[in-house]
PDB file of N, CA and C in Angstrom:
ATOM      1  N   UNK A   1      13.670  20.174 -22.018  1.00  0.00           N
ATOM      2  CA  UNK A   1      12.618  19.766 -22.924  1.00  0.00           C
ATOM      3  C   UNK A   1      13.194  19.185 -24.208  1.00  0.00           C
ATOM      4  N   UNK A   2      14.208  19.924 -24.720  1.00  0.00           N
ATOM      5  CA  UNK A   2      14.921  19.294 -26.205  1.00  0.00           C
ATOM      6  C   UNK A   2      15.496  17.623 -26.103  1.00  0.00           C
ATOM      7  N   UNK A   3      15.547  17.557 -24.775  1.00  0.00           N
ATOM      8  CA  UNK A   3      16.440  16.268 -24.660  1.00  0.00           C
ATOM      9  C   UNK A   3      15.400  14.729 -24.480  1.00  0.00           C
ATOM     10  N   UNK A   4      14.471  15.894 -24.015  1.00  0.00           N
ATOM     11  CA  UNK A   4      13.241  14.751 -24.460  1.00  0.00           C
ATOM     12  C   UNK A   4      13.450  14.420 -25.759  1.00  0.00           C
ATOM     13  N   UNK A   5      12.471  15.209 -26.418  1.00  0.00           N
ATOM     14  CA  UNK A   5      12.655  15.491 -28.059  1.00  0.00           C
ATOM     15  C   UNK A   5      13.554  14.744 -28.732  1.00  0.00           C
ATOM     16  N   UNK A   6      14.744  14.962 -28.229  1.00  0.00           N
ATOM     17  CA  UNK A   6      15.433  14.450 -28.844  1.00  0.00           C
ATOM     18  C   UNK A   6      15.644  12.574 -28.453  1.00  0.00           C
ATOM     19  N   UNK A   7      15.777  12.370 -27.436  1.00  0.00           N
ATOM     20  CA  UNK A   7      15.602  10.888 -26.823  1.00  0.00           C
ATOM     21  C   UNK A   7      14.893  10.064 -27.651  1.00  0.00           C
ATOM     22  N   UNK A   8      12.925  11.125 -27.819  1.00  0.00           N
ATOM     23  CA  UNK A   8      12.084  10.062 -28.272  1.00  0.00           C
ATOM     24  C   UNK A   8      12.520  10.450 -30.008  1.00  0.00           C
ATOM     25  N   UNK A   9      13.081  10.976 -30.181  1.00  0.00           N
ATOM     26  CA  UNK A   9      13.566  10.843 -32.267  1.00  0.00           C
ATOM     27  C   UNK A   9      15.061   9.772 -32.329  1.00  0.00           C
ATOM     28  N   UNK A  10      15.484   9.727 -30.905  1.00  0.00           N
ATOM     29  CA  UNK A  10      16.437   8.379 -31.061  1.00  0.00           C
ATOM     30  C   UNK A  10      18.043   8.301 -30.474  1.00  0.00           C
ATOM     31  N   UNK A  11      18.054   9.869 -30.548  1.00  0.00           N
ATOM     32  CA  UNK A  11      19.259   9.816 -30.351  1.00  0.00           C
ATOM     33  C   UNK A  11      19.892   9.320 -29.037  1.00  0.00           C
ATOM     34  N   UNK A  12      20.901   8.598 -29.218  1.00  0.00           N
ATOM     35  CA  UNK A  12      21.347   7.970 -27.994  1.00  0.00           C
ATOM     36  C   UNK A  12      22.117   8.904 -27.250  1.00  0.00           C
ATOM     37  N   UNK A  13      22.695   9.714 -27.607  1.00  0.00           N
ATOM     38  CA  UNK A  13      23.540  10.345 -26.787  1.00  0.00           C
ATOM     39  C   UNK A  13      22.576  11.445 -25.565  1.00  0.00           C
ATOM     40  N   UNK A  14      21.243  12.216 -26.659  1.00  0.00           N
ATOM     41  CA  UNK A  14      20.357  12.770 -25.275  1.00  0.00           C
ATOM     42  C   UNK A  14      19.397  11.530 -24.053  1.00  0.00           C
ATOM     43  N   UNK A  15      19.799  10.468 -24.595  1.00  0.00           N
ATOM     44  CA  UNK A  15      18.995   9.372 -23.971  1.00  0.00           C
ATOM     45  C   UNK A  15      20.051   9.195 -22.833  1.00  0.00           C
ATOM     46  N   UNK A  16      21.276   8.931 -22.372  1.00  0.00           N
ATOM     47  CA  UNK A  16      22.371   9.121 -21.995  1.00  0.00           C
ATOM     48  C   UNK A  16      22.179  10.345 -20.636  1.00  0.00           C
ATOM     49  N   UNK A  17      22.095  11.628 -21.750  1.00  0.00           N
ATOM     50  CA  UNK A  17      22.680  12.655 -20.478  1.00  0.00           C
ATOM     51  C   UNK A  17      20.504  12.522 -19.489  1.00  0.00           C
ATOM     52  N   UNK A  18      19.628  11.968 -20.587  1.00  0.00           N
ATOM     53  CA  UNK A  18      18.529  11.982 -19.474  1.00  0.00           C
ATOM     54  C   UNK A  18      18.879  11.446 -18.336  1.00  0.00           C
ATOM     55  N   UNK A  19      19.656   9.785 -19.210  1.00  0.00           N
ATOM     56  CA  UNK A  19      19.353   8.949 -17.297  1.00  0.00           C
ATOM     57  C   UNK A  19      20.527   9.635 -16.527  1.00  0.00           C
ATOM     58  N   UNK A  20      21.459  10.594 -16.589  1.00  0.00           N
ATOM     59  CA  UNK A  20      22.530  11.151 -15.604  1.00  0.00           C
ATOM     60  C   UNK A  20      21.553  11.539 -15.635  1.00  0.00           C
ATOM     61  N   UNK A  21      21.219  12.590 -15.963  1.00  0.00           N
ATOM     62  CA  UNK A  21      20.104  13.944 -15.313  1.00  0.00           C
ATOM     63  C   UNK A  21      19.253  13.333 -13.868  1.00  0.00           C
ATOM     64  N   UNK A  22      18.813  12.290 -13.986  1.00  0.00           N
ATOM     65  CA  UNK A  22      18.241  11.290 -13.245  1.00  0.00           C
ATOM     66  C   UNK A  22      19.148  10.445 -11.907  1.00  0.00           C
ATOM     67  N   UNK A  23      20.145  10.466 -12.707  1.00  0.00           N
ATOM     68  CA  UNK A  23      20.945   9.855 -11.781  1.00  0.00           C
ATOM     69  C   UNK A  23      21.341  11.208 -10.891  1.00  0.00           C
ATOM     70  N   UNK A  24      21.780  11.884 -11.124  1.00  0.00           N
ATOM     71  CA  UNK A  24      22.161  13.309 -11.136  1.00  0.00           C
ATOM     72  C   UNK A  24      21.288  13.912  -9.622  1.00  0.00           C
ATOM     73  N   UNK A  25      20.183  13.959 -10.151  1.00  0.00           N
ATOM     74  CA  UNK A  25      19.064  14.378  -9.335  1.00  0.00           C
ATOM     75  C   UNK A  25      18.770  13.740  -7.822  1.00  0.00           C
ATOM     76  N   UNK A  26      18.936  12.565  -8.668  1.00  0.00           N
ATOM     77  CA  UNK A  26      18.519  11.115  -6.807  1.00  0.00           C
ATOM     78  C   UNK A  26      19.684  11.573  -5.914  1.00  0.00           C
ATOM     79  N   UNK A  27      21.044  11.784  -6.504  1.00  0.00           N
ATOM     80  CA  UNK A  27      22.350  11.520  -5.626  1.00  0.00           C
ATOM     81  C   UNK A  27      21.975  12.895  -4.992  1.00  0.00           C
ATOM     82  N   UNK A  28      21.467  13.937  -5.777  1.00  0.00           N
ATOM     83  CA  UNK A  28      21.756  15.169  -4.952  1.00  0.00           C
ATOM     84  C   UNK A  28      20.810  15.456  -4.050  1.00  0.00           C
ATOM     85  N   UNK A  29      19.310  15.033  -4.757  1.00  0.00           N
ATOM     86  CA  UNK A  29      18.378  14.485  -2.806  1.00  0.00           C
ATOM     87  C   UNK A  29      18.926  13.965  -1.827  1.00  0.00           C
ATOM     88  N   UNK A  30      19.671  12.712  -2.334  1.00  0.00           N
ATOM     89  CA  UNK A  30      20.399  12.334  -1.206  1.00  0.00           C
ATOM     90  C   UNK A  30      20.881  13.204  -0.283  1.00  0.00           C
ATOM     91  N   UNK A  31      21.816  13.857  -0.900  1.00  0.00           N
ATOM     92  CA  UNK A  31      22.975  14.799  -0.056  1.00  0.00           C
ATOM     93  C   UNK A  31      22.231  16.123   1.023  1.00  0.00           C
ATOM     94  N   UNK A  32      21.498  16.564  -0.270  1.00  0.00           N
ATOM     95  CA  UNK A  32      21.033  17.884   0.140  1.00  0.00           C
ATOM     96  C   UNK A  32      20.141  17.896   0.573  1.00  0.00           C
ATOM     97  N   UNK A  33      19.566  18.714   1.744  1.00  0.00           N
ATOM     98  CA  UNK A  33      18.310  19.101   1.783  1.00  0.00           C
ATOM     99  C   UNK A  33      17.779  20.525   1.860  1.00  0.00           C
ATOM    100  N   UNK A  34      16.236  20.957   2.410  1.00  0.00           N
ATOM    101  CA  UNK A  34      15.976  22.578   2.541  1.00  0.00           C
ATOM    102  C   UNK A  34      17.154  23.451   3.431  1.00  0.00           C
ATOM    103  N   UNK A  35      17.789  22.566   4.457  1.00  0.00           N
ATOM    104  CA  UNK A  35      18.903  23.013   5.388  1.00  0.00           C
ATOM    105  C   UNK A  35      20.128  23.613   4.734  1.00  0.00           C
ATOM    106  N   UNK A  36      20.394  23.215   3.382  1.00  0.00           N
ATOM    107  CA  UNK A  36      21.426  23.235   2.895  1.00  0.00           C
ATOM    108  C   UNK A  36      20.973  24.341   1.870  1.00  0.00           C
ATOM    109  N   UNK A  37      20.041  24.488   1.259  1.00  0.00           N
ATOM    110  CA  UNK A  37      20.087  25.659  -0.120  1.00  0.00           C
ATOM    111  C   UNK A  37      18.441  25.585  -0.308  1.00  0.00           C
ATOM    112  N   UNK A  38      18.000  27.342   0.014  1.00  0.00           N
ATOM    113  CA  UNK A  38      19.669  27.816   0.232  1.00  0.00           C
ATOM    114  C   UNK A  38      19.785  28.403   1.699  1.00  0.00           C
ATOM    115  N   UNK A  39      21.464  28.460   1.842  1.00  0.00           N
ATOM    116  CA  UNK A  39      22.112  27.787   3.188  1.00  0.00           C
ATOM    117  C   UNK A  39      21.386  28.676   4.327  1.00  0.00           C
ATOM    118  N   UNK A  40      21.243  27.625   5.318  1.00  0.00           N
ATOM    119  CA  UNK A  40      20.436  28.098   6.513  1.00  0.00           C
ATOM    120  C   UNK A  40      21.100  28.596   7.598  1.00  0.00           C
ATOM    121  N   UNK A  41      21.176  29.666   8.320  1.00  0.00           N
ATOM    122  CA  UNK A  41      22.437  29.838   9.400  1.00  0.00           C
ATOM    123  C   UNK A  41      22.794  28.889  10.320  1.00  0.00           C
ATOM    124  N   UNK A  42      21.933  27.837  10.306  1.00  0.00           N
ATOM    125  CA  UNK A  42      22.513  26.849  11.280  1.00  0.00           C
ATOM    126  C   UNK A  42      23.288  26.132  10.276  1.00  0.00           C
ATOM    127  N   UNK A  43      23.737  25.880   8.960  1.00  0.00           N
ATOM    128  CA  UNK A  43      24.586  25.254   8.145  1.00  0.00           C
ATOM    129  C   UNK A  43      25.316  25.881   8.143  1.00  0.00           C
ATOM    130  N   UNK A  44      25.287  27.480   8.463  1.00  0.00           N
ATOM    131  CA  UNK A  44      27.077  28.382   8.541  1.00  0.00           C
ATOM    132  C   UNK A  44      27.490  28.297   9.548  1.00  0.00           C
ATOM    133  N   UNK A  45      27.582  27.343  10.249  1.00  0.00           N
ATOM    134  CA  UNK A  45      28.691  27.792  11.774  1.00  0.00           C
ATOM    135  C   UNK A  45      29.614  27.240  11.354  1.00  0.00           C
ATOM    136  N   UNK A  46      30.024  26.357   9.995  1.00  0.00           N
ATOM    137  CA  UNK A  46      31.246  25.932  10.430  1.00  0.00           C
ATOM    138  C   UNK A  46      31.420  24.406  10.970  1.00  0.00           C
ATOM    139  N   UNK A  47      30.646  24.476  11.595  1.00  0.00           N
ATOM    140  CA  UNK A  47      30.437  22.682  11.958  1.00  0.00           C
ATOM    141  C   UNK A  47      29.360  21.494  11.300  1.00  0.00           C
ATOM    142  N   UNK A  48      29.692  20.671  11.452  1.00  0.00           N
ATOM    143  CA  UNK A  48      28.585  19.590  10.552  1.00  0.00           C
ATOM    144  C   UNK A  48      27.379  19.816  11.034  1.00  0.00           C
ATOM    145  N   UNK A  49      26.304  19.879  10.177  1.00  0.00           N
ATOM    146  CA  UNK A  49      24.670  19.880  10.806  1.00  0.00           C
ATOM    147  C   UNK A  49      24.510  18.173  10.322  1.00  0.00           C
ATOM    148  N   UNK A  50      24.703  17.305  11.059  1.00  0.00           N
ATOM    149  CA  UNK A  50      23.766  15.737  10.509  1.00  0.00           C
ATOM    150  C   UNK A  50      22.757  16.086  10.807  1.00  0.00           C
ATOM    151  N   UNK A  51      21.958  17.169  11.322  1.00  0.00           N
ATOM    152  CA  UNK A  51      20.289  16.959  11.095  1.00  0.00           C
ATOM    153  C   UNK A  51      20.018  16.941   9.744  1.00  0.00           C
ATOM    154  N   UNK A  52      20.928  18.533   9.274  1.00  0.00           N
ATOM    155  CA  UNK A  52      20.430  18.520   7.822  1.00  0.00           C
ATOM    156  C   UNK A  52      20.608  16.898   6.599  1.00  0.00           C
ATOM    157  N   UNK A  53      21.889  16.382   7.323  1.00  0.00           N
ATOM    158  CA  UNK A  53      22.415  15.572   6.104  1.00  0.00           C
ATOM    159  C   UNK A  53      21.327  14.292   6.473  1.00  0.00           C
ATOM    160  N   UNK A  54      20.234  14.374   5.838  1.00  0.00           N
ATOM    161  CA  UNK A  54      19.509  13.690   6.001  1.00  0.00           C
ATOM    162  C   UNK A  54      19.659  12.034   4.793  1.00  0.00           C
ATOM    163  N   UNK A  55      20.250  11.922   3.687  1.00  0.00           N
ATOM    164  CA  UNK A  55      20.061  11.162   2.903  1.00  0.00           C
ATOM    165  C   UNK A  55      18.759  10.985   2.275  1.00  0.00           C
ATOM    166  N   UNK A  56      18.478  11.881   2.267  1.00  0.00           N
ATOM    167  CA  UNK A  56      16.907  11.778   1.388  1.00  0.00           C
ATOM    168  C   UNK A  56      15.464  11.115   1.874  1.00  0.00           C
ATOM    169  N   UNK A  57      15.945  10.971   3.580  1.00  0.00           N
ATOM    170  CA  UNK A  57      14.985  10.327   4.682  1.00  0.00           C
ATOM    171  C   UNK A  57      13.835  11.043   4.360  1.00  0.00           C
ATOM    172  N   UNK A  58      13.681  12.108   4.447  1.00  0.00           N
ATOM    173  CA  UNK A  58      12.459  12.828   4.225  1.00  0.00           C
ATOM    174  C   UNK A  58      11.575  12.525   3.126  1.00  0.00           C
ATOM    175  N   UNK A  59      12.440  12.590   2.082  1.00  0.00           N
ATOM    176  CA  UNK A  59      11.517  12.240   0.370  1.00  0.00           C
ATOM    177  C   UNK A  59      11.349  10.894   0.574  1.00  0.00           C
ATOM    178  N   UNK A  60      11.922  10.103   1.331  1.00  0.00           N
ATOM    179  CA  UNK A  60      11.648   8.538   0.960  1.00  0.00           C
ATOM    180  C   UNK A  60      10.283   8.504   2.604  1.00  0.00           C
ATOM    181  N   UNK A  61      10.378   8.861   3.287  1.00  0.00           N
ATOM    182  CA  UNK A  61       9.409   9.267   4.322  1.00  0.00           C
ATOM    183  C   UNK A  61       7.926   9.507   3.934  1.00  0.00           C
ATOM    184  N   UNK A  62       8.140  10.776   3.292  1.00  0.00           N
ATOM    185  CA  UNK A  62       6.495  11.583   2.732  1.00  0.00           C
ATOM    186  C   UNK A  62       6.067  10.427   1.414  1.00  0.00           C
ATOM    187  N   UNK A  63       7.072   9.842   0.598  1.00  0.00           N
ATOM    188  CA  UNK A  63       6.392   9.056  -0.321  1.00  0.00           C
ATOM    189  C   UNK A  63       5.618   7.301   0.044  1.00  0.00           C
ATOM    190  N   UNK A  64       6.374   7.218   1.125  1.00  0.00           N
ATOM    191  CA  UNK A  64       5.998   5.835   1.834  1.00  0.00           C
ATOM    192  C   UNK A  64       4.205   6.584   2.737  1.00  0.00           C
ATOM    193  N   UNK A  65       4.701   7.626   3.212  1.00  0.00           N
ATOM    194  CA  UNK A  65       2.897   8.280   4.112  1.00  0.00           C
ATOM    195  C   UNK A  65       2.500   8.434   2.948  1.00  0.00           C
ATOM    196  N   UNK A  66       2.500   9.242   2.209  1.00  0.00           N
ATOM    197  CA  UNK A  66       1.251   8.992   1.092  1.00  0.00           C
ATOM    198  C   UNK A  66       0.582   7.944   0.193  1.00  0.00           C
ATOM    199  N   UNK A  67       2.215   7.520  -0.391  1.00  0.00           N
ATOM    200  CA  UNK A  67       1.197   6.272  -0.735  1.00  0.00           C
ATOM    201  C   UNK A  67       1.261   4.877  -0.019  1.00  0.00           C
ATOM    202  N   UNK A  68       1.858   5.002   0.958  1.00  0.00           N
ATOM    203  CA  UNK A  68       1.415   3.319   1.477  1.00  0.00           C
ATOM    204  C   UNK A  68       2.539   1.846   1.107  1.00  0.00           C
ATOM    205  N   UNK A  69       3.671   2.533  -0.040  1.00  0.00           N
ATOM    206  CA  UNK A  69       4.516   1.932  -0.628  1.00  0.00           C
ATOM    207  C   UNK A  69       5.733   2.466  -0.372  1.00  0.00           C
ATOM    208  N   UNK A  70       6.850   1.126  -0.376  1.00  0.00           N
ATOM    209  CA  UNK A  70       8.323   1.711   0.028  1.00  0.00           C
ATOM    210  C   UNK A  70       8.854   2.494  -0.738  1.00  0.00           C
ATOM    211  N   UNK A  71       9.503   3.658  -0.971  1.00  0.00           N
ATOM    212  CA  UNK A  71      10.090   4.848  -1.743  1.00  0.00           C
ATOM    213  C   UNK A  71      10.787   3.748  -2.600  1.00  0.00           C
ATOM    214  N   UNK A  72      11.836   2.763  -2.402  1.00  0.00           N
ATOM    215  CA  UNK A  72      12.539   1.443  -3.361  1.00  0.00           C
ATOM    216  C   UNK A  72      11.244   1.432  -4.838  1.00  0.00           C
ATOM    217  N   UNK A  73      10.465   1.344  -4.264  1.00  0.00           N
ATOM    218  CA  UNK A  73       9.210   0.633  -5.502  1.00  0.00           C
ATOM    219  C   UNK A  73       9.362   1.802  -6.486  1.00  0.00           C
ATOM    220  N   UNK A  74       8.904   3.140  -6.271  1.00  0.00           N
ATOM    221  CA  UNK A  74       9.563   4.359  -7.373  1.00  0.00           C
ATOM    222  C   UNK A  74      10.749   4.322  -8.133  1.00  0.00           C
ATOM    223  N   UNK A  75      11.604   4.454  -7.363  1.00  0.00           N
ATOM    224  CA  UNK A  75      12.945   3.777  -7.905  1.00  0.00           C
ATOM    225  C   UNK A  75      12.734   2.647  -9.026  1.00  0.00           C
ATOM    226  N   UNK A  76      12.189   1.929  -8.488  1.00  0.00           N
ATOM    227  CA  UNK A  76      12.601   0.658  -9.374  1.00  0.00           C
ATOM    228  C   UNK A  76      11.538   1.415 -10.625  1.00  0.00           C
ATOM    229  N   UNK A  77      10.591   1.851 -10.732  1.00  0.00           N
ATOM    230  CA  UNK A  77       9.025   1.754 -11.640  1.00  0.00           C
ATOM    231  C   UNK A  77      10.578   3.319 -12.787  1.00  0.00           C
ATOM    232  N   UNK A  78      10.984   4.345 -12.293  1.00  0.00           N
ATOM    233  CA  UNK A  78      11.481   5.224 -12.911  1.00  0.00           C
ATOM    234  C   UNK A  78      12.697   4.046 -13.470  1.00  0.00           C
ATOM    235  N   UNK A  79      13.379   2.960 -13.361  1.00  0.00           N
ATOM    236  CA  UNK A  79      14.339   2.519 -13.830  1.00  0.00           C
ATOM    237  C   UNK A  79      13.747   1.854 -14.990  1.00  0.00           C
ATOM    238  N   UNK A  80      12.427   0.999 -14.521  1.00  0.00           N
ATOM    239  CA  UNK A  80      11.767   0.391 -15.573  1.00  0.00           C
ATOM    240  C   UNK A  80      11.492   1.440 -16.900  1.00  0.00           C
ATOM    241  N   UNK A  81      10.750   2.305 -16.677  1.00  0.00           N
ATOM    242  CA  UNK A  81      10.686   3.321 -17.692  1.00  0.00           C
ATOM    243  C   UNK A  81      11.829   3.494 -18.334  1.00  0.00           C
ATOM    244  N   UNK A  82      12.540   3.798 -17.666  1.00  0.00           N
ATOM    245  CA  UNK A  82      13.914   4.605 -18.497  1.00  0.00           C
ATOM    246  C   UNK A  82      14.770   2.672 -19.504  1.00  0.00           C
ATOM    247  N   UNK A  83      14.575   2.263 -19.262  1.00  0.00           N
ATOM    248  CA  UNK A  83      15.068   0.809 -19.906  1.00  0.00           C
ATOM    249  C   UNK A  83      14.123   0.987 -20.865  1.00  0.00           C
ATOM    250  N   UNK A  84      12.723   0.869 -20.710  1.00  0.00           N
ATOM    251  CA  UNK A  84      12.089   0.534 -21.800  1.00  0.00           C
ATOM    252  C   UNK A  84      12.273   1.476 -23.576  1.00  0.00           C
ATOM    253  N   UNK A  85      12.482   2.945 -22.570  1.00  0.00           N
ATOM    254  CA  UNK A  85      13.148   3.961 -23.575  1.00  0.00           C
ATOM    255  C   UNK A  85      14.662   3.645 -24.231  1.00  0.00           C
ATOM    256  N   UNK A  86      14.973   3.383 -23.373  1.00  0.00           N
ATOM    257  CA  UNK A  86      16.542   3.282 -24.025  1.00  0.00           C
ATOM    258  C   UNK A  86      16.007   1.612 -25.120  1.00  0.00           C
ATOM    259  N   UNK A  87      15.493   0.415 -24.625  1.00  0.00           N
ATOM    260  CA  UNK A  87      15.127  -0.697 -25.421  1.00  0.00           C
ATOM    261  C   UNK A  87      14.528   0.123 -26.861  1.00  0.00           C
ATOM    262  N   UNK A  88      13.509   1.194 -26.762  1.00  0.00           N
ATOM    263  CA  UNK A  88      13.015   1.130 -27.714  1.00  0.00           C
ATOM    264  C   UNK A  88      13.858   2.074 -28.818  1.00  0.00           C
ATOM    265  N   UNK A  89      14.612   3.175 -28.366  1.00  0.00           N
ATOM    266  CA  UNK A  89      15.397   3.585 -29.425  1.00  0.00           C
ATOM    267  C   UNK A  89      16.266   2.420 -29.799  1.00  0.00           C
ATOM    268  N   UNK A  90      17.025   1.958 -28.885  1.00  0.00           N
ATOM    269  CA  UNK A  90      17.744   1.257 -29.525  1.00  0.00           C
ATOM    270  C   UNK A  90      17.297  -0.104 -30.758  1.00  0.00           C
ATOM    271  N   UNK A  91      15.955  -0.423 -30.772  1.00  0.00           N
ATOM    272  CA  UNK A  91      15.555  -1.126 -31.499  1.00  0.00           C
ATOM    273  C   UNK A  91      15.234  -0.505 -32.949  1.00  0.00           C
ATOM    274  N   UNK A  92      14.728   0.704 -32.703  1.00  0.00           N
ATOM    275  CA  UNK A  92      14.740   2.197 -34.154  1.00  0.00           C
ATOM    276  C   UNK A  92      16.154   2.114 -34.983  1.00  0.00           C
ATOM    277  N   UNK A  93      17.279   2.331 -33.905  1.00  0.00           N
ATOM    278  CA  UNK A  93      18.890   2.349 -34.579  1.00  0.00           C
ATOM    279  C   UNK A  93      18.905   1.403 -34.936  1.00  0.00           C
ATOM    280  N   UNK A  94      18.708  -0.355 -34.819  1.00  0.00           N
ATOM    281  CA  UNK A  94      19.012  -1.172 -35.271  1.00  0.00           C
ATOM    282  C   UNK A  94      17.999  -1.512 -36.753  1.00  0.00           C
ATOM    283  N   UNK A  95      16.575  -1.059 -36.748  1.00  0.00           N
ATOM    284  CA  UNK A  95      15.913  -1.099 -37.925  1.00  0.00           C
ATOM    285  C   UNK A  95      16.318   0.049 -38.837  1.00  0.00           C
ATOM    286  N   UNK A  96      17.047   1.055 -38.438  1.00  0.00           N
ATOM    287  CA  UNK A  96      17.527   1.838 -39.129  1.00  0.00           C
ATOM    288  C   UNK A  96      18.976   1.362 -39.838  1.00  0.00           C
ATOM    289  N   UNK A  97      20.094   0.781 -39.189  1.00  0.00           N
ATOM    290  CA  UNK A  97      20.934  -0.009 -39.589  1.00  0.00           C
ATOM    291  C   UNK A  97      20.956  -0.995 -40.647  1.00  0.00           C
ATOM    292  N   UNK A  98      19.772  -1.963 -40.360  1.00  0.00           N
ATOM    293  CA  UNK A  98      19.175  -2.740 -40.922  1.00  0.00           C
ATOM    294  C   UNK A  98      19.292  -2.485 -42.671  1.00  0.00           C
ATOM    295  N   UNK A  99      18.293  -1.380 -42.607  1.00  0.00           N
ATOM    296  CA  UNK A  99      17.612  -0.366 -43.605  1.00  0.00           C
ATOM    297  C   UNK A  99      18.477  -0.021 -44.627  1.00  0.00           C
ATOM    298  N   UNK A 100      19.682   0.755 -43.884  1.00  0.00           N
ATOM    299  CA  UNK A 100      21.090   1.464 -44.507  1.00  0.00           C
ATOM    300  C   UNK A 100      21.618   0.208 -45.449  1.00  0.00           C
ATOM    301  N   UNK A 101      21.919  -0.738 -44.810  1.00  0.00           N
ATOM    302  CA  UNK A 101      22.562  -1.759 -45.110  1.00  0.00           C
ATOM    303  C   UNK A 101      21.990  -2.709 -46.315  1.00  0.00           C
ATOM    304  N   UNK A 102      20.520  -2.733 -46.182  1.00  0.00           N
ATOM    305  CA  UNK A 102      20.040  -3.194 -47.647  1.00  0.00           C
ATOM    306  C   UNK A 102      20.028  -2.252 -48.178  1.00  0.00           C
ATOM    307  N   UNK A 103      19.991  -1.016 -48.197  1.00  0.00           N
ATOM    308  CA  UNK A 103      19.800  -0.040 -49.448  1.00  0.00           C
ATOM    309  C   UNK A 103      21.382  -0.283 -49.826  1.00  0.00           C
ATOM    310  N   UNK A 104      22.147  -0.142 -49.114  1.00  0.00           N
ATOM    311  CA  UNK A 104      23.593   0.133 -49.971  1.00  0.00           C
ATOM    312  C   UNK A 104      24.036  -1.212 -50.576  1.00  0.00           C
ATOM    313  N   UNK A 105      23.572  -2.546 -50.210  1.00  0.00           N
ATOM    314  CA  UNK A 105      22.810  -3.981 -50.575  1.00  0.00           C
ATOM    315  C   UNK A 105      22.432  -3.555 -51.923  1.00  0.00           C
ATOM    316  N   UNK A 106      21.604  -3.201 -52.381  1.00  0.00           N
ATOM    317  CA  UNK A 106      20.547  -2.780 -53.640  1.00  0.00           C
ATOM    318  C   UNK A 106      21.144  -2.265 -54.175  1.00  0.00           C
ATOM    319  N   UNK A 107      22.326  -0.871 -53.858  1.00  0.00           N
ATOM    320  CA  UNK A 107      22.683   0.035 -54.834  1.00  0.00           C
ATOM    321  C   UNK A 107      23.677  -0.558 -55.538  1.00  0.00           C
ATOM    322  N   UNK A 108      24.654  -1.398 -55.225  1.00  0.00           N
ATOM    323  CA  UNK A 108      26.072  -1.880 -55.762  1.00  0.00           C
ATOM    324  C   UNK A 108      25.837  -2.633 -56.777  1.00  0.00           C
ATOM    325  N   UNK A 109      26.345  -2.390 -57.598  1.00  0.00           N
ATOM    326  CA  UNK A 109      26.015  -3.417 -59.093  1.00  0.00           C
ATOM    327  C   UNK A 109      26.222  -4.734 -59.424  1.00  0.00           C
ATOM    328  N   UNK A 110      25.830  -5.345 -60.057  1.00  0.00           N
ATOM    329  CA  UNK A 110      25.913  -7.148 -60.252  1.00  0.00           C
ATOM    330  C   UNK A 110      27.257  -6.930 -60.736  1.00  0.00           C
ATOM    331  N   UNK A 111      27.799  -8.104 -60.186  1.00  0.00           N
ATOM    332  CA  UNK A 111      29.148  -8.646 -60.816  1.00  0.00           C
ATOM    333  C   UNK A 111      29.387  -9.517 -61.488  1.00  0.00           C
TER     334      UNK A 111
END
């Protein structure tokens, strides 16, 4: 929750660990599924389960049956979002820059 918070007051660095968090998240749907954690006895023998290693077939599956649209289109709509956030702090830091820079402009004395 703080990293929200903090994102939308500007800071770039929680804006950062959001989109890993994000990135973070997709790669590990990928990998993982209910088969895997937590671990199912057919994932302890020891040998590969490729049923389980699904690549995230399932989540991209149930989101295409429900809504009617390729799982890609989410993807893309969560990338759009996350750009527009990162565009708009970064436009705050630069009016803030801006800002700094005429005030310390103003403060220095005539020569």
């Amino acid at each position: 929750m703080s990293t929200w918070v903090k994102t939308g007051e500007g800071n770039v660095g929680a804006l950062w660990a959001l989109i890993f968090t994000f990135v973070g998240m997709f790669l590990f749907s990928m990998v993982w599924s209910v088969n895997y954690w937590p671990p199912a006895p057919a994932s302890m023998t020891g040998e590969p389960n490729l049923e389980a290693f699904q690549l995230g077939y399932s989540n991209a599956a149930t989101l295409q049956e429900k809504f009617g649209i390729p799982a890609i289109f989410f993807g893309m709509i969560q990338i759009g979002v996350l750009y527009l956030i990162y565009r708009a702090i970064r436009r705050k830091e630069m009016a803030q820059e801006v800002a700094h820079m005429q005030a310390q402009a103003a403060a220095q004395p005539a020569e």
